[in-house]
N, C-alpha and C. Protein backbone atom coordinates (compact mmCIF):
# COMPACT_ATOMS: atom_id res chain seq x y z
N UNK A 1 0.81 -1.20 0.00
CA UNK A 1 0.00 0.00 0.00
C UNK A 1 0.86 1.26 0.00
N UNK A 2 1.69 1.77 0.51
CA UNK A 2 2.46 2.86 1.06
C UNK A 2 3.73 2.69 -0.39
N UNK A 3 3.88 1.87 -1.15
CA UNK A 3 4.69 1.64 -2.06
C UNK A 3 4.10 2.51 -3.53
N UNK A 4 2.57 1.77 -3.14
CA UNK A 4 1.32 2.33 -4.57
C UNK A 4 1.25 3.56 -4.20
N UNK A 5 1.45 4.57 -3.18
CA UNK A 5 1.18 6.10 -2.73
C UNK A 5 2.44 6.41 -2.93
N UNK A 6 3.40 6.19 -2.80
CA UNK A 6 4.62 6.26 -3.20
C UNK A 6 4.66 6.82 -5.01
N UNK A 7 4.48 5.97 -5.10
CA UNK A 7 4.06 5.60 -6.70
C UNK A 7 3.98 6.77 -7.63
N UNK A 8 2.25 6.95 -6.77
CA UNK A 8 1.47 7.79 -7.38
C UNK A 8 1.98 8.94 -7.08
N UNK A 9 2.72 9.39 -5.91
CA UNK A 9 2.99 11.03 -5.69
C UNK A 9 4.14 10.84 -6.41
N UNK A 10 4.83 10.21 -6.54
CA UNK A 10 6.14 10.29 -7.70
C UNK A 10 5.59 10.86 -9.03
N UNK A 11 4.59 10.10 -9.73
CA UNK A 11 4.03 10.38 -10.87
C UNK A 11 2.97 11.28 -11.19
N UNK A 12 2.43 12.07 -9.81
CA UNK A 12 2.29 13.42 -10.04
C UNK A 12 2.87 14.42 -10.09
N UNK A 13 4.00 14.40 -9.09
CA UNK A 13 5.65 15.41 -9.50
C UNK A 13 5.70 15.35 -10.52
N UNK A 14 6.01 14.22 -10.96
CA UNK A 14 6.48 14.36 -12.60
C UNK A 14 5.57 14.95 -13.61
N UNK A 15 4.44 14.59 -13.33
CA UNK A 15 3.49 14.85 -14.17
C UNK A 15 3.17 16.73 -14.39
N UNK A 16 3.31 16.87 -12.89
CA UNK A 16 2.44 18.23 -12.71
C UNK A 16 3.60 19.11 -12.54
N UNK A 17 4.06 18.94 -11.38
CA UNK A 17 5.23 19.89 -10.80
C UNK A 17 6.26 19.89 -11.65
N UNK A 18 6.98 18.72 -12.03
CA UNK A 18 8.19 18.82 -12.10
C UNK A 18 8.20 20.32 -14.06
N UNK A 19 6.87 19.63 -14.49
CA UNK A 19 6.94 20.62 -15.72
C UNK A 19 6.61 21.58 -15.76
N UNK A 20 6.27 22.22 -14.76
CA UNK A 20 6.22 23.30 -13.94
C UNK A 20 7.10 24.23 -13.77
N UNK A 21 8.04 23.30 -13.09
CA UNK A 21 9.69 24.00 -12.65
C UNK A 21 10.42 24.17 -13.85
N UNK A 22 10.74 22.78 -14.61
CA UNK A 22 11.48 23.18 -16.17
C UNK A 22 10.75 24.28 -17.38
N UNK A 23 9.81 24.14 -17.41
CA UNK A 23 8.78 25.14 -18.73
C UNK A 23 7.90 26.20 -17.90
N UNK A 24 8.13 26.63 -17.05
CA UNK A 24 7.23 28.28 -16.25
C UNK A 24 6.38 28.73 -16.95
N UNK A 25 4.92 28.86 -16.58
CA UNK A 25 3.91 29.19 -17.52
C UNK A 25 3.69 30.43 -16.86
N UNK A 26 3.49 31.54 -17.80
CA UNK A 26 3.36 32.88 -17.68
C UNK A 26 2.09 33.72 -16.98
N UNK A 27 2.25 34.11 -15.64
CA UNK A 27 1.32 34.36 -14.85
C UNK A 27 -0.27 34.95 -15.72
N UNK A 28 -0.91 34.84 -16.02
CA UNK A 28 -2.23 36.14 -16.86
C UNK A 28 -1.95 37.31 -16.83
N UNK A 29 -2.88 37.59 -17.50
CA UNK A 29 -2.64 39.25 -16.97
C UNK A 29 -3.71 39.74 -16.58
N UNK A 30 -3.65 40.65 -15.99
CA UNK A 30 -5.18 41.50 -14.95
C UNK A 30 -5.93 41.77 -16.04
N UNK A 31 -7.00 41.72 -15.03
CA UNK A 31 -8.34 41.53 -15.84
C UNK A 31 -8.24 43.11 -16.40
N UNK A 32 -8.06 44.24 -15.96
CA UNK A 32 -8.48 45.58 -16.61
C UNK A 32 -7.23 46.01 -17.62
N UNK A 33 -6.37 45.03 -18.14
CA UNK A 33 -5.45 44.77 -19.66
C UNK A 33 -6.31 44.31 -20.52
N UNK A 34 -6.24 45.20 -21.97
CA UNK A 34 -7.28 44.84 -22.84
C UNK A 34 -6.08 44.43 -23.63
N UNK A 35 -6.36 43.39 -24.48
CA UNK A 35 -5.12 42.93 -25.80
C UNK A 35 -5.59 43.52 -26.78
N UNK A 36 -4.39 44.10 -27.80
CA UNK A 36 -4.46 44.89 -28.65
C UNK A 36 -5.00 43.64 -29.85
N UNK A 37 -5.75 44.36 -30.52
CA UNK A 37 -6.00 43.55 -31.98
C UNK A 37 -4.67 43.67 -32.99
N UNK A 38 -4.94 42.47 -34.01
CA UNK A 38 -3.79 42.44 -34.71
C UNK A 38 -3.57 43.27 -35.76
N UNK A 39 -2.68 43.86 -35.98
CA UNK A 39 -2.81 45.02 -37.35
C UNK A 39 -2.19 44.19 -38.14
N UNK A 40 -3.06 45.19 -39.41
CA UNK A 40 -2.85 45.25 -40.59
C UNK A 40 -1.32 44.86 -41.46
N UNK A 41 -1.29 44.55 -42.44
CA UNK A 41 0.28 44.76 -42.98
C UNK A 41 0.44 46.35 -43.19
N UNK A 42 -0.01 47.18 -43.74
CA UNK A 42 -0.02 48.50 -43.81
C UNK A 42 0.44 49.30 -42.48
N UNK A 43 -0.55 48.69 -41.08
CA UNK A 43 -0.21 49.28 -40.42
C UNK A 43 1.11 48.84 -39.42
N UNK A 44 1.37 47.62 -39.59
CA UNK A 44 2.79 47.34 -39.48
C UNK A 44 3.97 47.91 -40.39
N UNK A 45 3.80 48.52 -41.45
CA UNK A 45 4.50 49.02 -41.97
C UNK A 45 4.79 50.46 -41.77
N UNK A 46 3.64 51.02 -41.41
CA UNK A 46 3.79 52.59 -40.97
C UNK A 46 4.22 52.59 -38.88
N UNK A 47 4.25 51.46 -38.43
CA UNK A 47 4.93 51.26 -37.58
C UNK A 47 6.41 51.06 -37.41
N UNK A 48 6.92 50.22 -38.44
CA UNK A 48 8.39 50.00 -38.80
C UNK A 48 9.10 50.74 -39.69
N UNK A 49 8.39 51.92 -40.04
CA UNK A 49 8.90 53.48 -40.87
C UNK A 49 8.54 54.25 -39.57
N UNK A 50 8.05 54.38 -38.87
CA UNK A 50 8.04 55.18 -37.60
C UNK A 50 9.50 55.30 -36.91
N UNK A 51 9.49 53.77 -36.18
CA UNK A 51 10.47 52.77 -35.35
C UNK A 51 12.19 52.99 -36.00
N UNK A 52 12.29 52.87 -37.65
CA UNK A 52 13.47 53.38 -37.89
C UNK A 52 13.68 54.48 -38.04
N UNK A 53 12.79 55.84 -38.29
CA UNK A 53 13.21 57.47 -38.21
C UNK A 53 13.50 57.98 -37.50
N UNK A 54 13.17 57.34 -36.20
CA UNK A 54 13.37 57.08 -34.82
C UNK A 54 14.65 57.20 -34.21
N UNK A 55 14.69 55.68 -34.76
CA UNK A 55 16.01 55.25 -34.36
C UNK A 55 17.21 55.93 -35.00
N UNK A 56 16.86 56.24 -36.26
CA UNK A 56 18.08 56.48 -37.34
C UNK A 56 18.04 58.17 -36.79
N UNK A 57 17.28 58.74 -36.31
CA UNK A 57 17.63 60.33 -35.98
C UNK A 57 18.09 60.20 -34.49
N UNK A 58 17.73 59.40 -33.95
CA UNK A 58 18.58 58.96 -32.46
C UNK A 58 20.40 58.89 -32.50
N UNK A 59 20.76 58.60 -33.51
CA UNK A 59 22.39 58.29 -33.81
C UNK A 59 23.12 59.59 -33.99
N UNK A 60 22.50 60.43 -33.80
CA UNK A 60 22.24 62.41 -34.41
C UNK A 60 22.61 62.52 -33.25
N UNK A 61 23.84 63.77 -32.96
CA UNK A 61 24.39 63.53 -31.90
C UNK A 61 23.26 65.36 -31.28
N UNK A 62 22.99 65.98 -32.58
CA UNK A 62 22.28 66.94 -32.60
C UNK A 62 20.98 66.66 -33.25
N UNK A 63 19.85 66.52 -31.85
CA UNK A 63 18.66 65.99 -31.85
C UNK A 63 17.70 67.31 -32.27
N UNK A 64 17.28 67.33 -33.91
CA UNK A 64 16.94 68.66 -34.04
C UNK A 64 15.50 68.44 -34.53
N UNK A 65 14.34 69.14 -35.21
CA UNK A 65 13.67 69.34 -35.74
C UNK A 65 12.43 68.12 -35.88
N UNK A 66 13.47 67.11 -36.49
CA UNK A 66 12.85 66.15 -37.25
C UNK A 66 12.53 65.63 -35.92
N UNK A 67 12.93 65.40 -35.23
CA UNK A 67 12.77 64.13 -34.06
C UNK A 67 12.17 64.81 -33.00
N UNK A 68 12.03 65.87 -32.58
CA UNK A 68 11.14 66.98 -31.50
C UNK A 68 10.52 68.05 -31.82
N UNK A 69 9.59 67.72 -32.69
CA UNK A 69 9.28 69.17 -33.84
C UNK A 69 8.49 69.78 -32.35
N UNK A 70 8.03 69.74 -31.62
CA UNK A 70 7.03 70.13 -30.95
C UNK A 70 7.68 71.33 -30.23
N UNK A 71 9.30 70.99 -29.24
CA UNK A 71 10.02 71.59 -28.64
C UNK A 71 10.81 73.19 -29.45
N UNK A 72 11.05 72.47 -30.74
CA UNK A 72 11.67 73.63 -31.57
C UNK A 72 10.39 74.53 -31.77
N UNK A 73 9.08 74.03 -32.00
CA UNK A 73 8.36 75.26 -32.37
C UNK A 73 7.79 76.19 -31.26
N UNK A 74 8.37 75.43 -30.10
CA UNK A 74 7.68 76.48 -28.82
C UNK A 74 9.19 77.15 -28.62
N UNK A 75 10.26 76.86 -28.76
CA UNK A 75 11.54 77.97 -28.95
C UNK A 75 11.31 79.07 -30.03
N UNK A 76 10.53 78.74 -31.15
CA UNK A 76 10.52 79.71 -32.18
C UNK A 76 9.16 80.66 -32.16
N UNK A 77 8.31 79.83 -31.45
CA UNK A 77 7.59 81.15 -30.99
C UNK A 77 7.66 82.06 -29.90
N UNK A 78 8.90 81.52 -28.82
CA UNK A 78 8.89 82.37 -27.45
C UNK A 78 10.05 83.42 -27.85
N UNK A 79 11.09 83.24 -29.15
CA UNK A 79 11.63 83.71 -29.91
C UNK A 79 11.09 85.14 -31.29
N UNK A 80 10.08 85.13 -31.41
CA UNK A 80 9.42 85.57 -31.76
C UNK A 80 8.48 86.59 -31.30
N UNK A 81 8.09 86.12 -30.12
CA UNK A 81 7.43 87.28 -29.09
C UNK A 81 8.51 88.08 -28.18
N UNK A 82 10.06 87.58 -28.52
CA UNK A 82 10.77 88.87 -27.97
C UNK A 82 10.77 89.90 -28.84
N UNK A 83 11.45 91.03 -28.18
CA UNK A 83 11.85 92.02 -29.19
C UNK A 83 12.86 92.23 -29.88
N UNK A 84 13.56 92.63 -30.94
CA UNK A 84 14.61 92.45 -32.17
C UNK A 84 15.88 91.95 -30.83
N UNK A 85 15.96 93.03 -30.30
CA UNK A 85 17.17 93.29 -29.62
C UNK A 85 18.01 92.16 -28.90
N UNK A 86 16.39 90.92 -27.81
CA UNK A 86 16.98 90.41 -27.27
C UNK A 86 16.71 88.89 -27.67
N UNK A 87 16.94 88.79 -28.98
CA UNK A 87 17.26 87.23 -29.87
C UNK A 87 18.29 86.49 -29.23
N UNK A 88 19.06 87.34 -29.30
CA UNK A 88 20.55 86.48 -29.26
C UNK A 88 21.02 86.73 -27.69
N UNK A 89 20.03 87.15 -27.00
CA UNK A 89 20.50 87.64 -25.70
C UNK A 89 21.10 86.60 -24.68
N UNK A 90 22.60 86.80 -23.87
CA UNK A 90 22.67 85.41 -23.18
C UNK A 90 22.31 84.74 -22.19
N UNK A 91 20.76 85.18 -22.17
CA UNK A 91 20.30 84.52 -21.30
C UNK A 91 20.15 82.84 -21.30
N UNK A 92 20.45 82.58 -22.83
CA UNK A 92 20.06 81.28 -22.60
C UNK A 92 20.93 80.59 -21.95
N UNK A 93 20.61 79.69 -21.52
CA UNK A 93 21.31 78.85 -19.97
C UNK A 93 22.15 77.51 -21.05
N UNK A 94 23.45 77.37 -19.95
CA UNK A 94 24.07 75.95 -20.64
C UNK A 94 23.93 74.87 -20.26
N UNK A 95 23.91 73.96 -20.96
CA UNK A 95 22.80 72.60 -20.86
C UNK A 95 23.94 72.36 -19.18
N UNK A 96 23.31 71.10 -18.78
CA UNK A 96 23.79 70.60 -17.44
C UNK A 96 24.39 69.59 -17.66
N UNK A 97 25.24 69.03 -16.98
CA UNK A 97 26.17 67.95 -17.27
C UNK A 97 25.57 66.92 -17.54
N UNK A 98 24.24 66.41 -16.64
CA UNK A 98 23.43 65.62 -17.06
C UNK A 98 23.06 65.51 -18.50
N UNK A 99 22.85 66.33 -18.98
CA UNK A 99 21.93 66.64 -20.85
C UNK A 99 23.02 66.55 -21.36
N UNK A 100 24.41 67.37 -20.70
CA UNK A 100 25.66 66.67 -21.92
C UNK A 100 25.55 65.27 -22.24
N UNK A 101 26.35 64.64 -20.48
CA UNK A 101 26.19 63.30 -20.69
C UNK A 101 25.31 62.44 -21.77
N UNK A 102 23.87 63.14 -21.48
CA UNK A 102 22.74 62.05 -22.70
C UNK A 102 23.14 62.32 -24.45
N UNK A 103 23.11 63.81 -24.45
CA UNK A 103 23.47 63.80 -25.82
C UNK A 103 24.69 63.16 -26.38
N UNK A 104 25.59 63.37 -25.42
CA UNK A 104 27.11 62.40 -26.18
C UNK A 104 27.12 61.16 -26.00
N UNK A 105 26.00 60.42 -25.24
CA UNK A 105 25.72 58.78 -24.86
C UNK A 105 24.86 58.79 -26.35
N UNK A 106 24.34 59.49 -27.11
CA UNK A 106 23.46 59.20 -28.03
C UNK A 106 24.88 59.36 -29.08
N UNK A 107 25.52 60.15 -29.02
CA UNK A 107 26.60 60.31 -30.35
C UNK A 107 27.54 58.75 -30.51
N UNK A 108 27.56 58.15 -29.49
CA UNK A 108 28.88 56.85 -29.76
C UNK A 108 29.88 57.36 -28.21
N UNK A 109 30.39 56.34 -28.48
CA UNK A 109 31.51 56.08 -27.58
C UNK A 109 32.55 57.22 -28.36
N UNK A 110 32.67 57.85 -29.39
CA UNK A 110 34.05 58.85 -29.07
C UNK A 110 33.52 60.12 -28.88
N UNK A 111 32.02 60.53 -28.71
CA UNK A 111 31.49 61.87 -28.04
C UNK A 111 31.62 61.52 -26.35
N UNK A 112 31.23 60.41 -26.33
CA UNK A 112 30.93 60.48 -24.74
C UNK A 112 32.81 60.52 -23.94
N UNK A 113 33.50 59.84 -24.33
CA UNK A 113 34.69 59.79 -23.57
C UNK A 113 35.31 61.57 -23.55
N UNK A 114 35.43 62.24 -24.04
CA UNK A 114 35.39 63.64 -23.59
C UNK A 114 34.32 63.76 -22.86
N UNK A 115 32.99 63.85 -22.59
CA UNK A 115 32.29 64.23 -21.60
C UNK A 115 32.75 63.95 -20.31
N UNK A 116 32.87 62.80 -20.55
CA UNK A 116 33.26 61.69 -19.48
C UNK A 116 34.19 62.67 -18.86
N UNK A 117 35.27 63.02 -19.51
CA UNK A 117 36.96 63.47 -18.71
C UNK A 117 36.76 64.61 -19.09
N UNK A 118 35.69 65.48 -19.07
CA UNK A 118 35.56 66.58 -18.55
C UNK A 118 34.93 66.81 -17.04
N UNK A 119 33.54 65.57 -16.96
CA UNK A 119 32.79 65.46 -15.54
C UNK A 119 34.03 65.30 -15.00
N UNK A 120 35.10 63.95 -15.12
CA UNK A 120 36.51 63.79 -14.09
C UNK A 120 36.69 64.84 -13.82
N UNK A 121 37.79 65.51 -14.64
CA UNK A 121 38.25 66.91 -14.67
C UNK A 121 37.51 68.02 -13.38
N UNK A 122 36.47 67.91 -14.28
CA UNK A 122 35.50 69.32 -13.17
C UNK A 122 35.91 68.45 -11.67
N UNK A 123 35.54 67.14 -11.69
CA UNK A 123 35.35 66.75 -9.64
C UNK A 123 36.75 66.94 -9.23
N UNK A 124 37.47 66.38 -10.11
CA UNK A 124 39.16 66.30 -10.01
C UNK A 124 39.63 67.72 -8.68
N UNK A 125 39.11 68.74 -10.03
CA UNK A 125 39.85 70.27 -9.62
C UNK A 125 38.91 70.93 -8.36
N UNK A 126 37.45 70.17 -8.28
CA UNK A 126 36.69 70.68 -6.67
C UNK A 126 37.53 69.98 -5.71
N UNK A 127 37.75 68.66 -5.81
CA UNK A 127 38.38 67.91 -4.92
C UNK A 127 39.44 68.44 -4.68
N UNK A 128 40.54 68.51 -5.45
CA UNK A 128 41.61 69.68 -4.97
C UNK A 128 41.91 71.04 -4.79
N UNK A 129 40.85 71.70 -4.95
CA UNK A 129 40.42 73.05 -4.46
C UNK A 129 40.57 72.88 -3.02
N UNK A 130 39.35 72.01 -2.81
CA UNK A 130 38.90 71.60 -1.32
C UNK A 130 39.82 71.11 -0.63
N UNK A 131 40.98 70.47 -0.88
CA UNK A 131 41.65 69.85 -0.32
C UNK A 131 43.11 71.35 0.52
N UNK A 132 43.24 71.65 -0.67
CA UNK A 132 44.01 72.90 -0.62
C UNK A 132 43.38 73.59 0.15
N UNK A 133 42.49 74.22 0.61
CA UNK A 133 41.46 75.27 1.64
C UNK A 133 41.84 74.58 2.98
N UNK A 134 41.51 72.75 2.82
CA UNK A 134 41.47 72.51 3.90
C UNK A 134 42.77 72.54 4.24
N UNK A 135 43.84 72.05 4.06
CA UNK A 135 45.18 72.58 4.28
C UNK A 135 45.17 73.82 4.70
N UNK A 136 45.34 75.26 4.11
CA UNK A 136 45.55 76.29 4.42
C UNK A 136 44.95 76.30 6.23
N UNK A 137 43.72 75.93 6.07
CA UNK A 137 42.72 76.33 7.19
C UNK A 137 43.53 75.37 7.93
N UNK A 138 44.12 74.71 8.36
CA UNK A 138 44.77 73.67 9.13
C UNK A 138 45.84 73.88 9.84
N UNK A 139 47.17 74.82 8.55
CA UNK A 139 48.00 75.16 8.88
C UNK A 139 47.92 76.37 9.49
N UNK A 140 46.56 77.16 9.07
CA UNK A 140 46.16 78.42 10.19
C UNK A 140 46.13 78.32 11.18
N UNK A 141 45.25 77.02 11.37
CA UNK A 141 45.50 76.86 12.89
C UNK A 141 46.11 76.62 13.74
N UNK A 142 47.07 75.65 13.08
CA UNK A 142 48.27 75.51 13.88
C UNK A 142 49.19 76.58 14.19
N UNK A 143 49.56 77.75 13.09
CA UNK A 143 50.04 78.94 13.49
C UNK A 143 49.31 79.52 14.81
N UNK A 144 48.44 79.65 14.68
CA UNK A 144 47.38 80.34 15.79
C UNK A 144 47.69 79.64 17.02
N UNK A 145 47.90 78.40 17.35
CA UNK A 145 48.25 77.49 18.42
C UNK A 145 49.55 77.78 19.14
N UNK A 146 49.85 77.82 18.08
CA UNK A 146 51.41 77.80 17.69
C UNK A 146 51.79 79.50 18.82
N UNK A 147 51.36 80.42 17.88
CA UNK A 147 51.63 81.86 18.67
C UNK A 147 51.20 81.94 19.82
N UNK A 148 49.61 81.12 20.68
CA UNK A 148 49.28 81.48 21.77
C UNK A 148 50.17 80.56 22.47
N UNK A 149 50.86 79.56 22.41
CA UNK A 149 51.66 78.92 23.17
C UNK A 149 52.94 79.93 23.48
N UNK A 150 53.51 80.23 22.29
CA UNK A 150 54.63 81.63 22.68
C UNK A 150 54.34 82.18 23.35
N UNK A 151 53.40 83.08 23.04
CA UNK A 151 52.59 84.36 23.93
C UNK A 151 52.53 83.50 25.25
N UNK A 152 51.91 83.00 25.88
CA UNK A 152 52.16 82.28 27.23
C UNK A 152 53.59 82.10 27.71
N UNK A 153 53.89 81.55 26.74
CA UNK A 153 55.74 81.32 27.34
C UNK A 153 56.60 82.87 27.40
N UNK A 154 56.02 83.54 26.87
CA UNK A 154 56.63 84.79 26.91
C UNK A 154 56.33 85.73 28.08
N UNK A 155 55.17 85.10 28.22
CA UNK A 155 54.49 85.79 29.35
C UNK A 155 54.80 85.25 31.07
N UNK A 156 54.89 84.36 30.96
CA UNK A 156 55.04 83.27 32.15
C UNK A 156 56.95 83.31 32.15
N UNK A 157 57.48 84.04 31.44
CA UNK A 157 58.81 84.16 31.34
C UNK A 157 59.25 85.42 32.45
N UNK A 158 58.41 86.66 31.34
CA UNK A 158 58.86 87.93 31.93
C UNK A 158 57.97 88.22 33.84
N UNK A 159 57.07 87.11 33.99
CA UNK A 159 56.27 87.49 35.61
C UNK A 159 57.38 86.53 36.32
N UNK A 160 57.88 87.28 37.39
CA UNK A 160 58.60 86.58 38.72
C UNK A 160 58.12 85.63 39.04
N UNK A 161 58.83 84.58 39.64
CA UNK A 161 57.76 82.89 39.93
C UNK A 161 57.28 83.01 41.15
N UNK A 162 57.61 84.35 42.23
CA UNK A 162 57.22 84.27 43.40
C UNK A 162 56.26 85.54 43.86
N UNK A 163 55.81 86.20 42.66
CA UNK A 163 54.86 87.29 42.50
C UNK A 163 53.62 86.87 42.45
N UNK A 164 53.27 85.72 42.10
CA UNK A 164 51.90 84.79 42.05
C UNK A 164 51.48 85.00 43.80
């Protein structure tokens, strides 16, 4: 008896579990996911002319017109509602290291390695700014230590030891 139960839970592992563990069947999906219907060849095609203009203006290390028309035309109209004078005015701000970084991660590996060892560079020269300050400020103090210890000894020199 206990051999035949044996048996049988062996050959439900196998059966159930074990193909379970090797082949993972993919949880559902929630009920309020609707599946998209299947398109068209047409409209797979105006999907995969989308997908490469895309991509192929992505390799553009200068992301202009074609690929953000929306952004350039609100520059050219806030451009437009200035007055002659202040077009070229320098107010405009320089991108942030962050927006470098992305644009030269979009150009290839030989835009980005100058970015790169310029971010170095910039922390490089804070770090040793800082380092140098803290020095100075260090050796200030020790001067300062330094003189009130004199000043005491100078002082404790010129008073008689039996005037206390």
């Amino acid at each position: 008896m206990k051999f035949n139960v044996v048996c049988k839970k062996l050959y439900n592992y196998v059966r159930y579990d074990l193909k379970e563990i090797a082949f993972p069947s993919s949880l559902p999906d929630p009920p309020h996911i609707k599946k998209r219907g299947i398109l068209s060849w047409k409209e797979r095609f105006l999907v995969l002319k989308e997908a490469s203009r895309l991509y192929g203006a992505s390799w553009v290390r200068d992301i202009g017109p074609e690929l953000r028309p929306h952004e350039y035309r609100k520059k050219a109209e806030s451009e437009e509602d200035k007055p002659n004078g202040e077009k070229g005015a320098p107010n405009e701000r320089e991108p942030s290291t962050l927006e470098d970084l992305a644009v030269a991660a979009k150009g290839g590996m030989e835009s980005l390695r100058p970015a790169l060892q310029r971010v170095y560079m910039t922390r490089a020269s804070a770090y040793r700014d800082a380092l140098r300050s803290f020095i100075e400020g260090y050796q200030e103090g020790i001067h300062q230590v330094m003189e009130k210890k004199d000043d005491h000894k100078s002082q404790g020199a010129d008073t008689p030891k039996g005037s206390n």
